[in-house]
C-alpha atoms as a PDB file:
ATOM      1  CA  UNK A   1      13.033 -15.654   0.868  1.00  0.00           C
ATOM      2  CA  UNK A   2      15.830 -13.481  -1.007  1.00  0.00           C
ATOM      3  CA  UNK A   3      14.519 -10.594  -3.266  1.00  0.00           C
ATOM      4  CA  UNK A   4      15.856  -9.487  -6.293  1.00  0.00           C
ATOM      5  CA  UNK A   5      18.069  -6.638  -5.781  1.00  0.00           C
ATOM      6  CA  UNK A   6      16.553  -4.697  -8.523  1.00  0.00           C
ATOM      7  CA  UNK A   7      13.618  -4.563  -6.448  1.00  0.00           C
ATOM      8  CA  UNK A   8      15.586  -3.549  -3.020  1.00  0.00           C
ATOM      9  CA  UNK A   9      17.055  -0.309  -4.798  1.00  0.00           C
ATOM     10  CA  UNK A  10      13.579   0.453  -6.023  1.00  0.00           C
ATOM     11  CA  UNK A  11      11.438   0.169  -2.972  1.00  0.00           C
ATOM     12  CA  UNK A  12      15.205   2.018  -0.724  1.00  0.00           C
ATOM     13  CA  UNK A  13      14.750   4.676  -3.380  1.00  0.00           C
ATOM     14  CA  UNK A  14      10.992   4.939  -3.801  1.00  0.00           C
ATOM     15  CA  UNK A  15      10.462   4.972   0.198  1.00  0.00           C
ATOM     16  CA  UNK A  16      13.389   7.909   0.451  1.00  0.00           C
ATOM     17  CA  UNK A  17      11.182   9.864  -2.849  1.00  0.00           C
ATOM     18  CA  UNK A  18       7.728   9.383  -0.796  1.00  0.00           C
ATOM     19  CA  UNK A  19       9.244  10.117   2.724  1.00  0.00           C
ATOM     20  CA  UNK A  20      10.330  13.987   0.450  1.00  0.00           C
ATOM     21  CA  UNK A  21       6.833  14.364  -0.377  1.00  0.00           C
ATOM     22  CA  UNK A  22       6.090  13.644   3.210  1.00  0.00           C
ATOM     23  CA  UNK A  23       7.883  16.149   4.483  1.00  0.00           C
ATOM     24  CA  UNK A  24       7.662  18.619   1.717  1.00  0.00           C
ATOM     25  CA  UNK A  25       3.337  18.162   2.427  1.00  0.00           C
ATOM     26  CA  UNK A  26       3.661  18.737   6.313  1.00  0.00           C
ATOM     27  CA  UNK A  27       6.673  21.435   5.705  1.00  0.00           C
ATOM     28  CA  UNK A  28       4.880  23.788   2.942  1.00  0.00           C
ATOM     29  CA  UNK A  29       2.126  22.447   1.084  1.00  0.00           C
ATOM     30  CA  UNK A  30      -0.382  21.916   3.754  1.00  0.00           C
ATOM     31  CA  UNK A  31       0.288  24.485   5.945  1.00  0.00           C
ATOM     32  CA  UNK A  32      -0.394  27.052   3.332  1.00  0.00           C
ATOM     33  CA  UNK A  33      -2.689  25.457   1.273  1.00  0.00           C
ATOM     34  CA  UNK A  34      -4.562  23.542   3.791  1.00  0.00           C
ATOM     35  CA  UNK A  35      -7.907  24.818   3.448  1.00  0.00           C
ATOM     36  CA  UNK A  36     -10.422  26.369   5.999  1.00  0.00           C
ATOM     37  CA  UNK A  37     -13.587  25.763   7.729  1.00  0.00           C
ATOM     38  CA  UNK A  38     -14.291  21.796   8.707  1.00  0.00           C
ATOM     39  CA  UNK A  39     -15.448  18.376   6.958  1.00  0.00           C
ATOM     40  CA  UNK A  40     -16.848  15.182   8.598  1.00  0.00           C
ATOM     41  CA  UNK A  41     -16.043  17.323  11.839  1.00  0.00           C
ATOM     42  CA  UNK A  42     -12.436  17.423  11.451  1.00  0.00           C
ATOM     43  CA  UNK A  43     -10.550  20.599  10.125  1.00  0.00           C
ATOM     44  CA  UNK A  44      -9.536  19.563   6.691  1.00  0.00           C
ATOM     45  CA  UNK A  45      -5.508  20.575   7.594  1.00  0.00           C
ATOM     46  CA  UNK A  46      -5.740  17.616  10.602  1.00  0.00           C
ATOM     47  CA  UNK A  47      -6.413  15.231   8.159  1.00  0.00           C
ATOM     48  CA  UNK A  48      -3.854  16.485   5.515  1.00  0.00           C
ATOM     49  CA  UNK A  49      -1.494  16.359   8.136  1.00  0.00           C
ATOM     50  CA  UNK A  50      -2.626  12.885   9.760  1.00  0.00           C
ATOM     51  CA  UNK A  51      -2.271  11.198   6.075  1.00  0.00           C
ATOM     52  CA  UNK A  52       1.110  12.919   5.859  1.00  0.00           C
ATOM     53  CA  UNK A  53       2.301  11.634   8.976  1.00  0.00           C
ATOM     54  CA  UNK A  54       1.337   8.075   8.221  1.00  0.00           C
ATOM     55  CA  UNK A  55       2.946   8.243   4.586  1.00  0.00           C
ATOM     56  CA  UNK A  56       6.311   9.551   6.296  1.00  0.00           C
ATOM     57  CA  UNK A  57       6.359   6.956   8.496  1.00  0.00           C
ATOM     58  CA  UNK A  58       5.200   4.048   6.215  1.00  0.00           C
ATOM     59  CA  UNK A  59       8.461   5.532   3.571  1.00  0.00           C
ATOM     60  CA  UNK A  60      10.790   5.515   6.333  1.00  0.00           C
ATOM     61  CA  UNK A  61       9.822   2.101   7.169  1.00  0.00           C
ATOM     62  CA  UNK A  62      10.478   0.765   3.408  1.00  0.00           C
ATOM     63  CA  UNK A  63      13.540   2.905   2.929  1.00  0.00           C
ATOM     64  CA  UNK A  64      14.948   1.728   6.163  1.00  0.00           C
ATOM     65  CA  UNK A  65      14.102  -2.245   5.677  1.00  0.00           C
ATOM     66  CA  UNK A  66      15.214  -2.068   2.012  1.00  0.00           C
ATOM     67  CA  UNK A  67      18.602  -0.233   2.926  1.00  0.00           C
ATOM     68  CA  UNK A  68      19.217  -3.088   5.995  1.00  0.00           C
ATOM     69  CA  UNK A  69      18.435  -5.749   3.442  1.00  0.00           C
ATOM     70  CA  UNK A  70      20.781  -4.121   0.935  1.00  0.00           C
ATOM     71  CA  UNK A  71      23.696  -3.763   3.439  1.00  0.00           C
ATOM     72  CA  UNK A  72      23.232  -7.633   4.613  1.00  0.00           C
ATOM     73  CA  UNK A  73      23.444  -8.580   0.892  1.00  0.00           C
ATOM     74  CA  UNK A  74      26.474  -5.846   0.574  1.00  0.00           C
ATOM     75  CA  UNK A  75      25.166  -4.798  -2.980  1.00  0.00           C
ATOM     76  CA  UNK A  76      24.960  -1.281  -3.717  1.00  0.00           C
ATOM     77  CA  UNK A  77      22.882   1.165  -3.332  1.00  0.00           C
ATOM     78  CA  UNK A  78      23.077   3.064  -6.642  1.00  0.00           C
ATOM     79  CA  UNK A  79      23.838   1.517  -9.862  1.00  0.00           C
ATOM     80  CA  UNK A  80      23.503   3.137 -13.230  1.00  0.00           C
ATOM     81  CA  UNK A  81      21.671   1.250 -16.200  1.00  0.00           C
ATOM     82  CA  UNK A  82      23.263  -0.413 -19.021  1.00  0.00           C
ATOM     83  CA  UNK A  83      22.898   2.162 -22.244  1.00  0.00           C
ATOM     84  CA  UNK A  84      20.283  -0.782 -23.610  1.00  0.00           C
ATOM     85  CA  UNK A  85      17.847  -0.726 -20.634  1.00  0.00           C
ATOM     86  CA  UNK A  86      18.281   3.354 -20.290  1.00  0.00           C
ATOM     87  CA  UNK A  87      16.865   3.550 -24.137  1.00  0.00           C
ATOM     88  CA  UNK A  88      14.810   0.882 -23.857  1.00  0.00           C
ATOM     89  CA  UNK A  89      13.411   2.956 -20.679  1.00  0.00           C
ATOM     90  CA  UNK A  90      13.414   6.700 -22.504  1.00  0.00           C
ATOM     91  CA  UNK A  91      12.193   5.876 -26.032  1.00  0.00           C
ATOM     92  CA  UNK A  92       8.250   5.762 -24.708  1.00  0.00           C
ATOM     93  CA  UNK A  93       8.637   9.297 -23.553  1.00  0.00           C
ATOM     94  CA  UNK A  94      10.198  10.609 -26.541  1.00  0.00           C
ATOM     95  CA  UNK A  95       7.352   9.052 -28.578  1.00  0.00           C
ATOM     96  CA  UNK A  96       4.829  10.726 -26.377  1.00  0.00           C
ATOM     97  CA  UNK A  97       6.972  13.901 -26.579  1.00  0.00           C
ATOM     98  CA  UNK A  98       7.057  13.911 -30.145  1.00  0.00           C
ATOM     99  CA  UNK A  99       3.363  13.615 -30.644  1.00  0.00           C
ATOM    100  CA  UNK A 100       2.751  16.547 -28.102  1.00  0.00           C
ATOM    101  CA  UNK A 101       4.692  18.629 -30.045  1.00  0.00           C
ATOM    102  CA  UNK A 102       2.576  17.475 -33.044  1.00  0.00           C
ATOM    103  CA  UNK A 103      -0.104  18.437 -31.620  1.00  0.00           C
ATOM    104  CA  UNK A 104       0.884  21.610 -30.275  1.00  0.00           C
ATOM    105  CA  UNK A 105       1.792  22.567 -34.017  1.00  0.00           C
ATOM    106  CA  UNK A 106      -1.095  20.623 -35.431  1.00  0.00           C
ATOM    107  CA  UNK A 107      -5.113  20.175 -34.482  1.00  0.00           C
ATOM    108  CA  UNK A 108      -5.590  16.760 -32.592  1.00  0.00           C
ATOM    109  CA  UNK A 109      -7.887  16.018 -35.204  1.00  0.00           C
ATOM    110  CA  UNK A 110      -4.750  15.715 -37.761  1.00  0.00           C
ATOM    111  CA  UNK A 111      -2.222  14.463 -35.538  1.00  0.00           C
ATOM    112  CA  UNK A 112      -4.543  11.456 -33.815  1.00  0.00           C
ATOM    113  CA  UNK A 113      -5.304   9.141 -36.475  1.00  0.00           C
ATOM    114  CA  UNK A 114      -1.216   8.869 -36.475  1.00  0.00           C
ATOM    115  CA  UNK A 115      -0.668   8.620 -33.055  1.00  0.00           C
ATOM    116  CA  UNK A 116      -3.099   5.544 -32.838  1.00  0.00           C
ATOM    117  CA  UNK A 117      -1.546   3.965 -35.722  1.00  0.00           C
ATOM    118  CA  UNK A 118       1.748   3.802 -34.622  1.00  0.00           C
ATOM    119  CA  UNK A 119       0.899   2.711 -31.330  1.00  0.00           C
ATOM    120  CA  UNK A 120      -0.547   0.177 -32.811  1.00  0.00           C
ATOM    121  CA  UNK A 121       2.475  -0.588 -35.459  1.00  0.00           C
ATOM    122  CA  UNK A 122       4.434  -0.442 -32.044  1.00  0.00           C
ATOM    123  CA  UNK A 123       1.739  -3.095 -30.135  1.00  0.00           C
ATOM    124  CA  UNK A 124       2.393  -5.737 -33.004  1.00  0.00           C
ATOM    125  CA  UNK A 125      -1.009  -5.279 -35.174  1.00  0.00           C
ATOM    126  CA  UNK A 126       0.209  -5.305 -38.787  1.00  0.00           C
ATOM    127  CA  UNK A 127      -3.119  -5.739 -40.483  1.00  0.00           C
ATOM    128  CA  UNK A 128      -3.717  -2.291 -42.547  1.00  0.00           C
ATOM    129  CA  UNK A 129      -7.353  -2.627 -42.446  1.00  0.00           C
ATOM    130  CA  UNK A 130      -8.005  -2.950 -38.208  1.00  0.00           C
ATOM    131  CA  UNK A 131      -4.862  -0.300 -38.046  1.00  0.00           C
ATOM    132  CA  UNK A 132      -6.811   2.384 -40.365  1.00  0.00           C
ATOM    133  CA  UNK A 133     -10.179   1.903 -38.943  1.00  0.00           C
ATOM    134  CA  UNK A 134      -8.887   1.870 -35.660  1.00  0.00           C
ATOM    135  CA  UNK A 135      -6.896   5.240 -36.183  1.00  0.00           C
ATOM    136  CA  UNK A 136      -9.327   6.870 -38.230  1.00  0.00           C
ATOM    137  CA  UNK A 137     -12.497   6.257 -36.284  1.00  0.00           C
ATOM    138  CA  UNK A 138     -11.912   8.151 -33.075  1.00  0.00           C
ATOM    139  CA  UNK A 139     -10.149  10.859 -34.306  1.00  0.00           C
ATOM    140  CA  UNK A 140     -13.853  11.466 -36.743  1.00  0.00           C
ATOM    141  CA  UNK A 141     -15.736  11.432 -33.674  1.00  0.00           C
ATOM    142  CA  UNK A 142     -13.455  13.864 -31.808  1.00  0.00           C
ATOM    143  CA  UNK A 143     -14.315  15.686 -35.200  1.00  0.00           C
ATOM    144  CA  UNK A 144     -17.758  15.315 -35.163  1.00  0.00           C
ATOM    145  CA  UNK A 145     -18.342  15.981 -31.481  1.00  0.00           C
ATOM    146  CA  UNK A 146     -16.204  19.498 -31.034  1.00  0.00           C
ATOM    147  CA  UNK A 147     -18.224  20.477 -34.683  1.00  0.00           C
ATOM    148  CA  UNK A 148     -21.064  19.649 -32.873  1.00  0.00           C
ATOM    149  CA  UNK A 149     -20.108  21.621 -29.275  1.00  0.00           C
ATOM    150  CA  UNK A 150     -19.188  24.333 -31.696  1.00  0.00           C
ATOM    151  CA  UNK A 151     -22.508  24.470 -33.702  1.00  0.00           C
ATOM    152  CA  UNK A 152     -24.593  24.435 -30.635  1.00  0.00           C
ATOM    153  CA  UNK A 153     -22.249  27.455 -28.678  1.00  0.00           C
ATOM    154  CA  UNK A 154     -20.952  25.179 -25.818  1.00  0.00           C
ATOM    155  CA  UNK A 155     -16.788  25.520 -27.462  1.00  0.00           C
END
């Protein structure tokens, strides 16, 4: 069975990410932030540690069989994206960036109805009616509900 060697760089490259975690978890993280005392009669840093093991070694393995698959195959193991995939994968996050921005200047309240709407300009829907009722209609309960948290003393 031959695999796509799109797929080979991801799973070398996501095995070599997780196997960092791995070690940056049994290195630093759990060692100081491990916790005390004991659950289900195992210190809660064992476990940590134990899960951290087994996701180091279950990364190696993936990095290691993807990079022996890529060297049979001779293709390489780092290619850079054509400039039409690369936008095509960094436009989303702008569009998310530019809303949170929005609604760091703006109350959600404002900013929501036209977040929905052009998400769902960008999903296809182009009937105005489902596209205004669906924007408008959770962004007047978000209204109504923090009104009402705010009436009653809970915000």
């Amino acid at each position: 069975m031959t695999e796509n060697p799109i797929s080979l760089r991801m799973n070398f490259w996501s095995g070599l990410g997780v196997a960092a975690l791995a070690v940056l978890l049994l290195t630093w993280i759990i060692p100081t932030y491990g916790g005390r005392g004991f659950a289900v009669g195992m210190h809660p840093r064992t476990l940590a540690t134990l899960g951290a093991w087994v996701m180091l070694a279950c990364a190696l393995a993936l990095a290691l069989l993807s990079a022996i698959a890529l060297l049979r195959r001779r293709l390489a193991f780092f290619r850079l994206p054509e400039l039409g995939h690369l936008w095509h994968q960094t436009w989303p996050f702008l569009f998310v960036l530019g809303f949170i921005v929005l609604v760091d200047r703006f109350p959600l309240t404002w900013v929501a109805p036209f977040m929905i709407g052009s998400l769902l300009l960008l999903l296809g829907e182009r009937r105005w009616h489902v596209v205004l009722l669906t924007a408008v209609i959770p962004a007047l309960g978000l209204y109504g509900l923090t009104a009402h948290l705010m009436r009653i003393g809970v915000v």
